[in-house]
Protein backbone atom coordinates (compact mmCIF):
# COMPACT_ATOMS: atom_id res chain seq x y z
CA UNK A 1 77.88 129.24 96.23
CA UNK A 2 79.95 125.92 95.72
CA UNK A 3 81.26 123.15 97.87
CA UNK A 4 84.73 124.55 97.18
CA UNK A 5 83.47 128.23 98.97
CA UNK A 6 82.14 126.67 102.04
CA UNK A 7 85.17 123.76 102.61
CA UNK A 8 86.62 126.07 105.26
CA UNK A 9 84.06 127.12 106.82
CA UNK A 10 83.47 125.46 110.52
CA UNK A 11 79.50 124.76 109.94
CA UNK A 12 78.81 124.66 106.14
CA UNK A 13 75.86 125.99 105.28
CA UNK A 14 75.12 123.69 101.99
CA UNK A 15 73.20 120.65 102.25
CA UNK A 16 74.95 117.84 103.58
CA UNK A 17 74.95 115.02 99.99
CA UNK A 18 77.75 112.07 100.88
CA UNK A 19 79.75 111.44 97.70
CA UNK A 20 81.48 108.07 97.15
CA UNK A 21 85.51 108.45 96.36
CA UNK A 22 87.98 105.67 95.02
CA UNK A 23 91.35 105.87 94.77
CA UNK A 24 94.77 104.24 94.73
CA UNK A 25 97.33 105.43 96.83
CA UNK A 26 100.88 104.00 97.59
CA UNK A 27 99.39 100.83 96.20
CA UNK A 28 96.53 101.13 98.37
CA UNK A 29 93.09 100.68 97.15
CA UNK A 30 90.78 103.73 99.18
CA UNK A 31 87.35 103.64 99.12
CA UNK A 32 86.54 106.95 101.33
CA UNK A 33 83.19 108.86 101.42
CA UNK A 34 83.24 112.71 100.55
CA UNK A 35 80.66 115.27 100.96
CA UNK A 36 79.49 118.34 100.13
CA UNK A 37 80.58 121.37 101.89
CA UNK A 38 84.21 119.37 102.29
CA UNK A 39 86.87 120.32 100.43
CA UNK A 40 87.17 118.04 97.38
CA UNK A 41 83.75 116.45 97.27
CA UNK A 42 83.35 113.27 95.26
CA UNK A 43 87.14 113.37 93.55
CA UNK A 44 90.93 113.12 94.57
CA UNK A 45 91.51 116.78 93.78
CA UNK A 46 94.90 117.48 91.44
CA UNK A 47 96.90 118.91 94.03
CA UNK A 48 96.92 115.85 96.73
CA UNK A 49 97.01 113.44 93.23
CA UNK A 50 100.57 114.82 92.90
CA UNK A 51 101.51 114.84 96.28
CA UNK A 52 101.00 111.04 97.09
CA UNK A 53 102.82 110.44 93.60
CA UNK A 54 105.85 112.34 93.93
CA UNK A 55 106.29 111.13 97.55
CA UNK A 56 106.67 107.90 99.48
CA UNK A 57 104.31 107.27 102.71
CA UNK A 58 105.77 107.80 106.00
CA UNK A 59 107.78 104.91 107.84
CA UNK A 60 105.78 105.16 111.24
CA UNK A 61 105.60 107.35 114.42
CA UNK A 62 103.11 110.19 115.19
CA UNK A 63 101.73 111.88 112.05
CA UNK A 64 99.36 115.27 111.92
CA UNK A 65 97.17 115.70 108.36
CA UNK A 66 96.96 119.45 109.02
CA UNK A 67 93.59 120.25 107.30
CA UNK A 68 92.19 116.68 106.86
CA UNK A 69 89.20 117.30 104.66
CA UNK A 70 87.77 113.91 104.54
CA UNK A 71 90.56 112.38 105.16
CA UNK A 72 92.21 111.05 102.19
CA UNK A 73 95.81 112.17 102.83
CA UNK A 74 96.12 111.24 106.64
CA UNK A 75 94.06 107.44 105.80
CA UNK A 76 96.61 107.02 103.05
CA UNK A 77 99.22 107.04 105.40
CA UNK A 78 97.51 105.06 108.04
CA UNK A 79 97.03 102.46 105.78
CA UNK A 80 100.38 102.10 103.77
CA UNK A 81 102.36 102.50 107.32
CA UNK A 82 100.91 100.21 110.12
CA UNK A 83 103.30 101.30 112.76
CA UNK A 84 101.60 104.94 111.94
CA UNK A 85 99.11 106.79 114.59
CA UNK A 86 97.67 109.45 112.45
CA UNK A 87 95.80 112.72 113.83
CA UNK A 88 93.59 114.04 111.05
CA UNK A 89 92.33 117.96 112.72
CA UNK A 90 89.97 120.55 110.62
CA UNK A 91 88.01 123.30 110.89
CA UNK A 92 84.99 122.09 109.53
CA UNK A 93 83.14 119.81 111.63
CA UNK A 94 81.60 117.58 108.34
CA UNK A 95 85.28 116.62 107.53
CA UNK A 96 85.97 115.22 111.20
CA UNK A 97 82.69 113.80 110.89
CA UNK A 98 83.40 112.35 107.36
CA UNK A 99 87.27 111.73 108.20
CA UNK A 100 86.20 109.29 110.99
CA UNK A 101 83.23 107.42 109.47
CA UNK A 102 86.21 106.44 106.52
CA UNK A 103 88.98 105.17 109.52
CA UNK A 104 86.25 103.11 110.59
CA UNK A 105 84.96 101.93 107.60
CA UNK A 106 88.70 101.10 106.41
CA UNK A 107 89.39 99.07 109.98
CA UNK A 108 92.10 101.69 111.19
CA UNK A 109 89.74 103.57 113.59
CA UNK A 110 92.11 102.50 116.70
CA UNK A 111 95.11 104.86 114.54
CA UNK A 112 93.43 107.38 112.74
CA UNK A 113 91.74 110.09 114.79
CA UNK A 114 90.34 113.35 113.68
CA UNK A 115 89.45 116.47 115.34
CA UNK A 116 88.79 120.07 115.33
CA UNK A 117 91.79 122.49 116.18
CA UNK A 118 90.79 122.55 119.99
CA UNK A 119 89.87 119.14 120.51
CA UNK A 120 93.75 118.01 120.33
CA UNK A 121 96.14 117.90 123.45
CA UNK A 122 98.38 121.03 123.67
CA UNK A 123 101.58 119.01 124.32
CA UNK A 124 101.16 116.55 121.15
CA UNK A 125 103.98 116.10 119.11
CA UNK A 126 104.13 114.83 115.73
CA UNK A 127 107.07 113.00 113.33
CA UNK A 128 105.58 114.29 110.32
CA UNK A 129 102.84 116.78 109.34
CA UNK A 130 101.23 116.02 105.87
CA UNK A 131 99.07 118.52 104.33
CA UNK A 132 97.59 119.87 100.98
CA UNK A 133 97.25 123.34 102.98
CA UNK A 134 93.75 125.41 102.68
CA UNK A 135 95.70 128.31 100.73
CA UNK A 136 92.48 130.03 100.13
CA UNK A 137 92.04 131.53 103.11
CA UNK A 138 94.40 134.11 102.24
CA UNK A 139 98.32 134.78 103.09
CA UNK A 140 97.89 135.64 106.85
CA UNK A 141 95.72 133.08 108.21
CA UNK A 142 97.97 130.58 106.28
CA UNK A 143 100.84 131.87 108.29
CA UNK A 144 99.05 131.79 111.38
CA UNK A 145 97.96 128.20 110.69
CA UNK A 146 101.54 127.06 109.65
CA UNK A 147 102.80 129.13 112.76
CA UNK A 148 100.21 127.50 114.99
CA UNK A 149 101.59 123.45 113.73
CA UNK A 150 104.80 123.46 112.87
CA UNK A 151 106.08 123.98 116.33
CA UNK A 152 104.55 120.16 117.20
CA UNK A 153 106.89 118.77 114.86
CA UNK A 154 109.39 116.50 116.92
CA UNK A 155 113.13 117.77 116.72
CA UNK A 156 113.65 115.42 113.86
CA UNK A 157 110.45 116.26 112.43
CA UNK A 158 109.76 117.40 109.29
CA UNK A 159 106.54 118.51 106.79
CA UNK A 160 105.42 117.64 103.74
CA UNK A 161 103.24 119.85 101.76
CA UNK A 162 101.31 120.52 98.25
CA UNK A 163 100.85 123.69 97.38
CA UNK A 164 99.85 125.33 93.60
CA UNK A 165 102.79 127.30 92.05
CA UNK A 166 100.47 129.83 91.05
CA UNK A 167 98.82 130.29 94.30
CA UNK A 168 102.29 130.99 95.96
CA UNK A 169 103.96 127.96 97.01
CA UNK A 170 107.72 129.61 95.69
CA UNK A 171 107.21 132.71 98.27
CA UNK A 172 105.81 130.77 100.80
CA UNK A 173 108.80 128.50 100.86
CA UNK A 174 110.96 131.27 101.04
CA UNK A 175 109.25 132.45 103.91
CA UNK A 176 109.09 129.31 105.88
CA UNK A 177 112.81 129.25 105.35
CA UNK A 178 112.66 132.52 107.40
CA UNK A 179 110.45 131.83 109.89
CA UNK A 180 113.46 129.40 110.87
CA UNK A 181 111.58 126.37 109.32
CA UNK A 182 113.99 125.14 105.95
CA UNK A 183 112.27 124.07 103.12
CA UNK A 184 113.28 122.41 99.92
CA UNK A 185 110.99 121.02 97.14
CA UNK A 186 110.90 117.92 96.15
CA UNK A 187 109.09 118.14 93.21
CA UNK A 188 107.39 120.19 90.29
CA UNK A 189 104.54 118.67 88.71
CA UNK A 190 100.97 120.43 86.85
CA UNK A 191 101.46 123.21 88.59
CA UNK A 192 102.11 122.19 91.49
CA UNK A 193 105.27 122.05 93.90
CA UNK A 194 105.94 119.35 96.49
CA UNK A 195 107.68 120.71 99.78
CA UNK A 196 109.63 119.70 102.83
CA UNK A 197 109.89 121.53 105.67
CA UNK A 198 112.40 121.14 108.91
CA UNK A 199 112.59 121.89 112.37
CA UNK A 200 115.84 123.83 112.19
């Protein structure tokens, strides 16, 4: 099996190889350390490419990357927004692992924190929620996840997501829209769409 089945699992079962990423983000340079068994290993996959180039980084406040992988999306905003205090949270316990080794190894270690799901406080509350969302693990658990997060957002709060046009991301902003969360999209780009999603 490949890194790409085993990203969501909790305990990967693949060896564990660390693979050196570099990127630019926001006008950041990002040197971040992947691995296998993490979503992603050893590249900035497409998806989260478009998302930090259709979007600007958040201003500040409390921000959640929901499904941090090794951390790339959540460090990005750490970095390019000083006044930030990022939570990174995941399932799988090589991405926290990975996650924190790259806040520390980028000096942002007192505002980047990751976690498994039940390792953060019940009652915190986040400005923003970033997240390339694990869509492969099907249509209900993705509701369940989203249903689980979105409720942390602050009143003024709001999401920004990447999901694939072809793996759904028109029906599942319809649906947020129902759940009472409205969603727009900010952009369209290789097959991908770039949504924002409100506390109503």
């Amino acid at each position: 099996m490949s890194d790409e089945d085993h990203y969501f699992s909790a305990d990967p079962t693949v060896a564990f190889q660390r693979a050196p990423v570099r990127t630019s983000v926001w006008g950041h340079d990002l040197d971040l350390v992947s691995g296998s068994g993490v979503f992603a290993r050893g590249r900035l996959d497409i998806g989260t490419a478009v998302l930090f180039r259709e979007t600007e980084p958040p201003a500040g406040g409390r921000v959640l990357d929901l499904g941090c992988g090794y951390g790339v999306i959540g460090l990005a905003c750490a970095v390019a927004a000083p006044a930030a205090v990022v939570r990174g949270v995941d399932v799988n316990q090589r991405a926290v692992l990975l996650a924190n080794e790259n806040a520390a190894a980028l000096g942002i270690a007192d505002r980047y924190t990751a976690s498994t799901p039940e390792q953060v406080p019940a009652d915190e509350q986040y400005d923003e929620i970033w997240s390339n969302p694990p869509i492969r693990i099907g249509k209900a658990a993705l509701h369940q996840l989203l249903l689980d997060w979105l409720p942390r957002l602050a009143p003024q709060g709001r999401a920004v997501m990447v999901v694939g046009k072809n793996l759904g991301a028109d029906s599942l902003q319809r649906w947020l829209g129902e759940q009472g969360y409205p969603t727009e999209r900010l952009a369209s780009a290789k097959g991908f769409r770039v949504l924002e999603t409100r506390r109503a």
